[in-house]
PDB file of N, CA and C in Angstrom:
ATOM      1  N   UNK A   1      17.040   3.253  25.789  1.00  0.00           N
ATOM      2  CA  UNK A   1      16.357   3.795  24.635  1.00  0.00           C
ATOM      3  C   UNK A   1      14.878   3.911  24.971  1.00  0.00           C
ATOM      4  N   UNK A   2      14.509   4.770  24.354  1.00  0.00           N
ATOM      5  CA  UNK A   2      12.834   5.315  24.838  1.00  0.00           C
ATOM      6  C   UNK A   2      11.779   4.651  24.009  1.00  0.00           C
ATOM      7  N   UNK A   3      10.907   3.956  24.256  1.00  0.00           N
ATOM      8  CA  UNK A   3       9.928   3.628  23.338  1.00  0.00           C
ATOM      9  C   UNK A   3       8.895   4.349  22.798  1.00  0.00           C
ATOM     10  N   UNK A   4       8.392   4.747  21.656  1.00  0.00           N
ATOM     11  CA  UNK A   4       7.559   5.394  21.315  1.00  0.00           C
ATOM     12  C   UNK A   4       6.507   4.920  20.831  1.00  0.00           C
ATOM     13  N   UNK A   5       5.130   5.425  21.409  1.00  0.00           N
ATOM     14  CA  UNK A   5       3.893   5.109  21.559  1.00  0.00           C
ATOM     15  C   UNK A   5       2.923   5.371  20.831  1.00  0.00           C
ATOM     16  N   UNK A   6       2.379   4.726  19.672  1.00  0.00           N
ATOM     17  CA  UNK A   6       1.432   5.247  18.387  1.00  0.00           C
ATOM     18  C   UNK A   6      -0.341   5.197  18.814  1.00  0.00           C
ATOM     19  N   UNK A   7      -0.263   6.234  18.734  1.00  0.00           N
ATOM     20  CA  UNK A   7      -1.742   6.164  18.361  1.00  0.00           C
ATOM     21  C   UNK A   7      -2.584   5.387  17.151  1.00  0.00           C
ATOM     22  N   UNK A   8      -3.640   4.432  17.161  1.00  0.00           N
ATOM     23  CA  UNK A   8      -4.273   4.600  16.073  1.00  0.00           C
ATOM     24  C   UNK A   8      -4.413   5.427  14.824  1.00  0.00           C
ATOM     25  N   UNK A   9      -4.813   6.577  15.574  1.00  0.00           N
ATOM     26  CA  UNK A   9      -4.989   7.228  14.422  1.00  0.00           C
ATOM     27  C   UNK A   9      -3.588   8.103  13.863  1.00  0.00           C
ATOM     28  N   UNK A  10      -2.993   8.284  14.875  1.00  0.00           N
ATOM     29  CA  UNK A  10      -1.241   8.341  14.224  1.00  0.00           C
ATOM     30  C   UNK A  10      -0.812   7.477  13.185  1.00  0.00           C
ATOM     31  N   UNK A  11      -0.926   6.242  13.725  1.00  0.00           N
ATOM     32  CA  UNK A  11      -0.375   5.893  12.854  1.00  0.00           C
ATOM     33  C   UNK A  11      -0.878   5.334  11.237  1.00  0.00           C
ATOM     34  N   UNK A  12      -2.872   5.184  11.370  1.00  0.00           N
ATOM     35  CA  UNK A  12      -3.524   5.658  10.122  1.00  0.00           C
ATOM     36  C   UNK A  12      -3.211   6.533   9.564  1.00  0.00           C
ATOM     37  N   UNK A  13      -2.979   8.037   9.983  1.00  0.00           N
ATOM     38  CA  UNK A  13      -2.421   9.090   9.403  1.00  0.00           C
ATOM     39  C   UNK A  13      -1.061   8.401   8.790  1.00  0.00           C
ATOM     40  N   UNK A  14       0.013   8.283   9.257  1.00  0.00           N
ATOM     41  CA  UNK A  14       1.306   8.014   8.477  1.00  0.00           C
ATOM     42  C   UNK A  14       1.262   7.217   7.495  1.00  0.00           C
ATOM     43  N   UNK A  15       0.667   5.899   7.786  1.00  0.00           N
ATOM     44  CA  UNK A  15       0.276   4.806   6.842  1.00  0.00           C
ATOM     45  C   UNK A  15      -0.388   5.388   5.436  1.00  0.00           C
ATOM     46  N   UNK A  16      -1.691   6.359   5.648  1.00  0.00           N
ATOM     47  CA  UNK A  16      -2.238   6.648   4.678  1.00  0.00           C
ATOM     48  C   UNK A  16      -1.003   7.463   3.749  1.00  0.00           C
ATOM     49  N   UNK A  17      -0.473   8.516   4.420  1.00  0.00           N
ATOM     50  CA  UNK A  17       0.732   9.145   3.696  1.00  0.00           C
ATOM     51  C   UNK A  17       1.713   8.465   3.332  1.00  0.00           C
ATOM     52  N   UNK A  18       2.245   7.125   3.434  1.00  0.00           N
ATOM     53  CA  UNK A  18       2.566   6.447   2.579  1.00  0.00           C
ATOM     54  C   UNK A  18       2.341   6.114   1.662  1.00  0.00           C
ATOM     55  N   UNK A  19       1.072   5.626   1.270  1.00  0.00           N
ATOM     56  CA  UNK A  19       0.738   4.797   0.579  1.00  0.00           C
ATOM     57  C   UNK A  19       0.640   5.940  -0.570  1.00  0.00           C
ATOM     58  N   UNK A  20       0.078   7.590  -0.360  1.00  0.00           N
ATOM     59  CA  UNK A  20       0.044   8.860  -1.200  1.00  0.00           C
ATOM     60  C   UNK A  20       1.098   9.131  -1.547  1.00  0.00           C
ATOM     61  N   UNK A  21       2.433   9.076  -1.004  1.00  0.00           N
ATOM     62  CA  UNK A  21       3.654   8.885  -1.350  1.00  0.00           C
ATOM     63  C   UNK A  21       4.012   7.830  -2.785  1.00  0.00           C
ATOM     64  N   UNK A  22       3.917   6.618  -2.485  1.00  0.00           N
ATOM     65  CA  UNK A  22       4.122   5.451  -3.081  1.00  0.00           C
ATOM     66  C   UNK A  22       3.095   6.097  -4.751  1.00  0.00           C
ATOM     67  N   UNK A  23       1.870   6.607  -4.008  1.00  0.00           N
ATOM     68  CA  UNK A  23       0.871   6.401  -5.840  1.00  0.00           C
ATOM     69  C   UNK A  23       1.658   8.435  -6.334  1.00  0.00           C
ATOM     70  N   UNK A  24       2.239   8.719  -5.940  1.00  0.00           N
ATOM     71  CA  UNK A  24       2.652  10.019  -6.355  1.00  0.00           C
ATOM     72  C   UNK A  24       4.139   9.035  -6.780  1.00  0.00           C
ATOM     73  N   UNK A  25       4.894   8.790  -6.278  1.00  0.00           N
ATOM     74  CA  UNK A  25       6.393   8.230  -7.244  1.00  0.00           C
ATOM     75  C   UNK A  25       5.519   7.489  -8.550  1.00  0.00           C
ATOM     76  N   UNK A  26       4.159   6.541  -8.605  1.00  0.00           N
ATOM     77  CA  UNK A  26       4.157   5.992  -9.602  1.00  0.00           C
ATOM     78  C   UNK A  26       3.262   6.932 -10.302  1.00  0.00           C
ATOM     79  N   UNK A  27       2.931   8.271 -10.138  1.00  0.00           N
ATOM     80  CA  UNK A  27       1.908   9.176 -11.268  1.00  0.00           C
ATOM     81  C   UNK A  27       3.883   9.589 -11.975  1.00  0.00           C
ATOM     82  N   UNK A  28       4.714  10.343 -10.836  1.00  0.00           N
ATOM     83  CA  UNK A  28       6.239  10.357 -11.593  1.00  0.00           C
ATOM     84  C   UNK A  28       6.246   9.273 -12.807  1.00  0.00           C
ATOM     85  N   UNK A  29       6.199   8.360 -12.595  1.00  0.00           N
ATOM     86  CA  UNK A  29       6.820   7.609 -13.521  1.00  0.00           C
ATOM     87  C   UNK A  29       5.659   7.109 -14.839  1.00  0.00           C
ATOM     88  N   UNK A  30       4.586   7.498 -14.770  1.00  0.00           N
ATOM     89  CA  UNK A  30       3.544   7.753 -15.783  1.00  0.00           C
ATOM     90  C   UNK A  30       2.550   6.812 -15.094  1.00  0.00           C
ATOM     91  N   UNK A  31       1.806   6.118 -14.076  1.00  0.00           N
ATOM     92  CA  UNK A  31       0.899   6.078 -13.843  1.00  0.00           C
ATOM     93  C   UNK A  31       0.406   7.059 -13.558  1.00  0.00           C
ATOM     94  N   UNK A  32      -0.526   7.419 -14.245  1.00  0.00           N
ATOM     95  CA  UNK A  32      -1.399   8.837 -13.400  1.00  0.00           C
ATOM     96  C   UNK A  32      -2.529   8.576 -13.040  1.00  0.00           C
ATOM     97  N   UNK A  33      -2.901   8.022 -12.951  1.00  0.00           N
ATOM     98  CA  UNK A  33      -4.830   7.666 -12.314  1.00  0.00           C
ATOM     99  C   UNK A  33      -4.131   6.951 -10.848  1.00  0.00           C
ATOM    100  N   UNK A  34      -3.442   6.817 -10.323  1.00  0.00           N
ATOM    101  CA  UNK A  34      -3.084   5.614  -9.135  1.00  0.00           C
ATOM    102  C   UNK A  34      -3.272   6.612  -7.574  1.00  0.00           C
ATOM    103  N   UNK A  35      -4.084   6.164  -6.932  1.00  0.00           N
ATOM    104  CA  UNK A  35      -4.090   7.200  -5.416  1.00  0.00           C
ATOM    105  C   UNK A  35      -3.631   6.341  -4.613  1.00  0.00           C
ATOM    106  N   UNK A  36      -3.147   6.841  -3.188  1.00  0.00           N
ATOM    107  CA  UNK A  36      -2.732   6.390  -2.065  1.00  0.00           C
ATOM    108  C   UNK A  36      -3.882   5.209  -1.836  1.00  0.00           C
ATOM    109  N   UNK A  37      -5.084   5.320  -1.943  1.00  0.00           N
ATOM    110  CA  UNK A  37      -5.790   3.976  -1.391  1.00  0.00           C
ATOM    111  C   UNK A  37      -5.940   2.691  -2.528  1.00  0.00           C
ATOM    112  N   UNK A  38      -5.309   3.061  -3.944  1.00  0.00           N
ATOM    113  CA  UNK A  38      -5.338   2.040  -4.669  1.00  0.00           C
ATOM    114  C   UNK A  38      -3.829   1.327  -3.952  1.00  0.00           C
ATOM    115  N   UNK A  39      -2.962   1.902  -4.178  1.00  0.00           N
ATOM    116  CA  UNK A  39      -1.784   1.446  -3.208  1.00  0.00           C
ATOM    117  C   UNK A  39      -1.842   0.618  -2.064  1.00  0.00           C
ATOM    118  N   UNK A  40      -3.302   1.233  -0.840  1.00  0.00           N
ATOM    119  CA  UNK A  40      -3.096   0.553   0.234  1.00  0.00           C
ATOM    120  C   UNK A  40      -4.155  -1.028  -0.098  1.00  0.00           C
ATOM    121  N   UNK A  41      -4.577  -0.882  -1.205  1.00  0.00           N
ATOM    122  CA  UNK A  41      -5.961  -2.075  -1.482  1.00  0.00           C
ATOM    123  C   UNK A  41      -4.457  -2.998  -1.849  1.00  0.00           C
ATOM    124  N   UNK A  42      -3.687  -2.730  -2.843  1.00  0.00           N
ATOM    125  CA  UNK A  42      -2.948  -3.528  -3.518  1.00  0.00           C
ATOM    126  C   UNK A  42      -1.995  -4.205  -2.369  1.00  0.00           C
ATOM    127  N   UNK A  43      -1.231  -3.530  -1.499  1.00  0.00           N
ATOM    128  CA  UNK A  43      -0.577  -4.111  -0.396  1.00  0.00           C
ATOM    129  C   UNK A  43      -1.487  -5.088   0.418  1.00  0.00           C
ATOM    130  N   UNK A  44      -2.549  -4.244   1.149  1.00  0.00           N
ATOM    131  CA  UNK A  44      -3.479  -4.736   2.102  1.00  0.00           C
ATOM    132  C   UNK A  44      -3.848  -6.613   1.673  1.00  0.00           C
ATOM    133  N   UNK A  45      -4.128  -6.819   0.658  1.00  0.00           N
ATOM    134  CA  UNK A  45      -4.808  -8.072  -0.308  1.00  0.00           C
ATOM    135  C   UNK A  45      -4.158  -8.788   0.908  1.00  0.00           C
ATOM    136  N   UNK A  46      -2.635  -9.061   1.006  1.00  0.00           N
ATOM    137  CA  UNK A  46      -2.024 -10.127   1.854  1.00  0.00           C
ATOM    138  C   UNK A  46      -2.000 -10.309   3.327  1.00  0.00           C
ATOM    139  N   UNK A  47      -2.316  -8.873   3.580  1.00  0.00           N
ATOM    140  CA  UNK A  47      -2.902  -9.014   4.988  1.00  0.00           C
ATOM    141  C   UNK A  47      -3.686  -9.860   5.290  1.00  0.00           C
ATOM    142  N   UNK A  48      -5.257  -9.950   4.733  1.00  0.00           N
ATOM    143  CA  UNK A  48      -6.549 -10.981   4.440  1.00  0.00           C
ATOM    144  C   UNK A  48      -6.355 -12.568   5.430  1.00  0.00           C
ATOM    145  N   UNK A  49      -5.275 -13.352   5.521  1.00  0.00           N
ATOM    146  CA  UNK A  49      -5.119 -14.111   5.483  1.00  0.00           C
ATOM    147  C   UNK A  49      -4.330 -14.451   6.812  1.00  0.00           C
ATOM    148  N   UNK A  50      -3.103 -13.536   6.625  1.00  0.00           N
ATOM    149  CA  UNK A  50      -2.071 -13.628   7.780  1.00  0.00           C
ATOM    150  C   UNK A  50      -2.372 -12.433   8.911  1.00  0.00           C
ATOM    151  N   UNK A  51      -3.661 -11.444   9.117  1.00  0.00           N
ATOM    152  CA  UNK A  51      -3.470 -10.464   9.637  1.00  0.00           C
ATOM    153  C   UNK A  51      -2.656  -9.269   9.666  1.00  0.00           C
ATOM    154  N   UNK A  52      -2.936  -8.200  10.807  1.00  0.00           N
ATOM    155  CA  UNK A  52      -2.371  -6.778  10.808  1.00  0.00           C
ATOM    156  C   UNK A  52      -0.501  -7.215  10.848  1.00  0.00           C
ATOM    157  N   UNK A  53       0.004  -7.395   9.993  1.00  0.00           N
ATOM    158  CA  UNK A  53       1.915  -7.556  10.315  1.00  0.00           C
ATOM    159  C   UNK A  53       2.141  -6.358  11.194  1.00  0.00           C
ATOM    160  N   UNK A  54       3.816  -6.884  11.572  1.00  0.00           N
ATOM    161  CA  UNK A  54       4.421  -5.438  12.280  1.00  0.00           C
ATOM    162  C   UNK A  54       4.539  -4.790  11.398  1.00  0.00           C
ATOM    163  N   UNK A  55       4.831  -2.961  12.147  1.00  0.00           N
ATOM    164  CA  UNK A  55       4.510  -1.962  11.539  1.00  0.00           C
ATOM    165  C   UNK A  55       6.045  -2.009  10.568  1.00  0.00           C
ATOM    166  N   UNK A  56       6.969  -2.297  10.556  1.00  0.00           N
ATOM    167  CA  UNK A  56       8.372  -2.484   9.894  1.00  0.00           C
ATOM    168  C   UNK A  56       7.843  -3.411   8.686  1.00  0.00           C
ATOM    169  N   UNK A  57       7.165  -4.249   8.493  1.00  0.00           N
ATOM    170  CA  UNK A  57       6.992  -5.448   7.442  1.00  0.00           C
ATOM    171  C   UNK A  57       6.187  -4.089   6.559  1.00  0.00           C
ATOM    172  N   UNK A  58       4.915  -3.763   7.152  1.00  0.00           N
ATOM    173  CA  UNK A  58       3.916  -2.730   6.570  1.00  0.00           C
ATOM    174  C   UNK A  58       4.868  -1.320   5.668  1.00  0.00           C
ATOM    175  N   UNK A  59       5.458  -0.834   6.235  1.00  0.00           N
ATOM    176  CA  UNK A  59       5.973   0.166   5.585  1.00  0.00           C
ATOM    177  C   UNK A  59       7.303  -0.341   4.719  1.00  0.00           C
ATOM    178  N   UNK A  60       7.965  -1.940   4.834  1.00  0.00           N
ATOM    179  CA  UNK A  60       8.777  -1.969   3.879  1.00  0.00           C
ATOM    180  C   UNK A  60       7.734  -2.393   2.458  1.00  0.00           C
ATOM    181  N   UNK A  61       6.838  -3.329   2.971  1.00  0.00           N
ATOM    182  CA  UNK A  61       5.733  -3.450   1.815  1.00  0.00           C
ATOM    183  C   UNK A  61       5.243  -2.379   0.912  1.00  0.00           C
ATOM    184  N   UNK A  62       5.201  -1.276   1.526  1.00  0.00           N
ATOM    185  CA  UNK A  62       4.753   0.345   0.882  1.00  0.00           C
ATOM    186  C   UNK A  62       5.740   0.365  -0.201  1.00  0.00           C
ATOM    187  N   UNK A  63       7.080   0.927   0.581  1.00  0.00           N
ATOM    188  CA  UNK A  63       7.885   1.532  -0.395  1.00  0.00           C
ATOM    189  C   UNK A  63       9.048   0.725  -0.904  1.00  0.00           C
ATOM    190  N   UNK A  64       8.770  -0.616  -1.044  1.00  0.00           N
ATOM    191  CA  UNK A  64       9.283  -1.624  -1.728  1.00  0.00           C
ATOM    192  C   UNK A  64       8.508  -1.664  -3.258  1.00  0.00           C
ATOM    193  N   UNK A  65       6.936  -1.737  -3.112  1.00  0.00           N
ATOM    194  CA  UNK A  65       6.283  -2.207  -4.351  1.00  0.00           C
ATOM    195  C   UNK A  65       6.653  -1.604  -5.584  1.00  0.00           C
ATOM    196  N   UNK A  66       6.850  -2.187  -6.349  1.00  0.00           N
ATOM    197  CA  UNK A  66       6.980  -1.918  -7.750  1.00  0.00           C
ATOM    198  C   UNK A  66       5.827  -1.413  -8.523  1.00  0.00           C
ATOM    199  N   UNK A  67       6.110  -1.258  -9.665  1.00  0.00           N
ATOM    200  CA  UNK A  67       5.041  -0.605 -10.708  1.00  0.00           C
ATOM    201  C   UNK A  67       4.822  -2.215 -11.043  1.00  0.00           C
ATOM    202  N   UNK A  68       5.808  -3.293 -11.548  1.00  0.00           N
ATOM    203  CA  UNK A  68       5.295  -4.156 -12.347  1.00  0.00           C
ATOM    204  C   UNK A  68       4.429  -5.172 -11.445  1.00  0.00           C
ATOM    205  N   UNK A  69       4.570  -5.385 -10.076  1.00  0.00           N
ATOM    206  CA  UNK A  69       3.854  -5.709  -9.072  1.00  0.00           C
ATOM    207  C   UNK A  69       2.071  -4.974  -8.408  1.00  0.00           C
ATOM    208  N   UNK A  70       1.994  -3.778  -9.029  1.00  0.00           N
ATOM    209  CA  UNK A  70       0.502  -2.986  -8.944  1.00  0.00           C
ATOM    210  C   UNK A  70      -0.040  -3.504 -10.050  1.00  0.00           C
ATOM    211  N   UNK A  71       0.908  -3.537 -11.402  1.00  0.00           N
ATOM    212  CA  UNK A  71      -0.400  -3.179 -12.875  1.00  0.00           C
ATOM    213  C   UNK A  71      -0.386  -4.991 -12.746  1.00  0.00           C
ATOM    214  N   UNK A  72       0.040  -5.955 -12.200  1.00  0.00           N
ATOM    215  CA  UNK A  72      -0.110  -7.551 -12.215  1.00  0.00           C
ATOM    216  C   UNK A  72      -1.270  -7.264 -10.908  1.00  0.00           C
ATOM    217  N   UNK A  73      -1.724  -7.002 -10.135  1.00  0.00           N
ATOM    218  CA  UNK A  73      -2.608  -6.713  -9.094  1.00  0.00           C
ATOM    219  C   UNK A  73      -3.716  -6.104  -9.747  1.00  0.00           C
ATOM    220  N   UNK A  74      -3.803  -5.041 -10.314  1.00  0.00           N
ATOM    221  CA  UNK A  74      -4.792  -4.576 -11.416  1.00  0.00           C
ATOM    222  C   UNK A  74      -5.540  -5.513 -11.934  1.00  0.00           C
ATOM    223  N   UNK A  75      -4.296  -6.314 -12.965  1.00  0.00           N
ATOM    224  CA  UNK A  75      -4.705  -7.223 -14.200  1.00  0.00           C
ATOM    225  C   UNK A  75      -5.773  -8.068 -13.672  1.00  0.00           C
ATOM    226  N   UNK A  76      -5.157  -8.829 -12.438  1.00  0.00           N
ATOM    227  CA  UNK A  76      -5.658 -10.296 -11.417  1.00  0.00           C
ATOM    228  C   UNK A  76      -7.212  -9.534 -11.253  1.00  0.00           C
ATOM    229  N   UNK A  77      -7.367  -8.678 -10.850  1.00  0.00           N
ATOM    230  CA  UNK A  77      -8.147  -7.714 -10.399  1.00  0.00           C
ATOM    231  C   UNK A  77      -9.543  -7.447 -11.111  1.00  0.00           C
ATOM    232  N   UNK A  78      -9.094  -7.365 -12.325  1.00  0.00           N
ATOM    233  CA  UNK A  78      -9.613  -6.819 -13.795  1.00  0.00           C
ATOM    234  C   UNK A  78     -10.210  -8.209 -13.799  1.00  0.00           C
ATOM    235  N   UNK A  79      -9.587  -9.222 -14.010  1.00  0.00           N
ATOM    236  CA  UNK A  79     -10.351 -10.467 -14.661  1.00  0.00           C
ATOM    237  C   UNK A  79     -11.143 -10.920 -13.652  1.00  0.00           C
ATOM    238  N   UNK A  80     -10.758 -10.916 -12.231  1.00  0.00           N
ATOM    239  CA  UNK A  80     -11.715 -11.614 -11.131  1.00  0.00           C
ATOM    240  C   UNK A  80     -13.109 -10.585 -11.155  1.00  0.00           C
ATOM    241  N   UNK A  81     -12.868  -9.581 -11.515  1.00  0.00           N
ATOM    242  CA  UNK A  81     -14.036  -8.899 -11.289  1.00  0.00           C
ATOM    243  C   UNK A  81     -15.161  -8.966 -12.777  1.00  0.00           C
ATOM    244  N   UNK A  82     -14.464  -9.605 -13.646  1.00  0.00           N
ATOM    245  CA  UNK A  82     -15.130 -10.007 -14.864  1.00  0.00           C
ATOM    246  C   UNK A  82     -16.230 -11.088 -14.597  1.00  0.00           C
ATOM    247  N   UNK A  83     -15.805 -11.803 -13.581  1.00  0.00           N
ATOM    248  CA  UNK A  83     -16.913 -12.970 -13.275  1.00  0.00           C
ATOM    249  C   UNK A  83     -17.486 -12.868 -12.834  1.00  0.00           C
TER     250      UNK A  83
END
């Protein structure tokens, strides 16, 4: 089997189109203000700590997240930035 070789910016490109993916299913479902980089802030948070994961953990994280898992990220969000 052949291994295939990502570029940086390949694979920034795909990543970002995920994440535009992910905030377009949740404008579908009535978020409408949500873009691909609010998506990648909301995933990214857990990176912080444990570093860059493999690229398989990263993209099940994408299109796993829920709606009720972003607007609880928001909320957390909303109040930390109150202080």
């Amino acid at each position: 089997m052949e291994s295939i070789e990502w570029s940086d910016d390949e694979l920034g490109e795909d990543i970002e189109a995920m994440c535009r993916s992910k905030a377009e299913e949740f404008r579908l479902l009535g978020y409408e203000y949500v873009t691909g980089k609010d998506i990648w802030d909301c995933i990214s948070r857990n990176y912080a700590k444990e570093g860059n994961p493999p690229l398989h953990k990263l993209v099940n994280d994408i299109y796993s997240l829920k709606a009720t898992s972003y607007m609880n990220y928001l909320t957390i969000a909303a109040y930390r930035g109150l202080n």
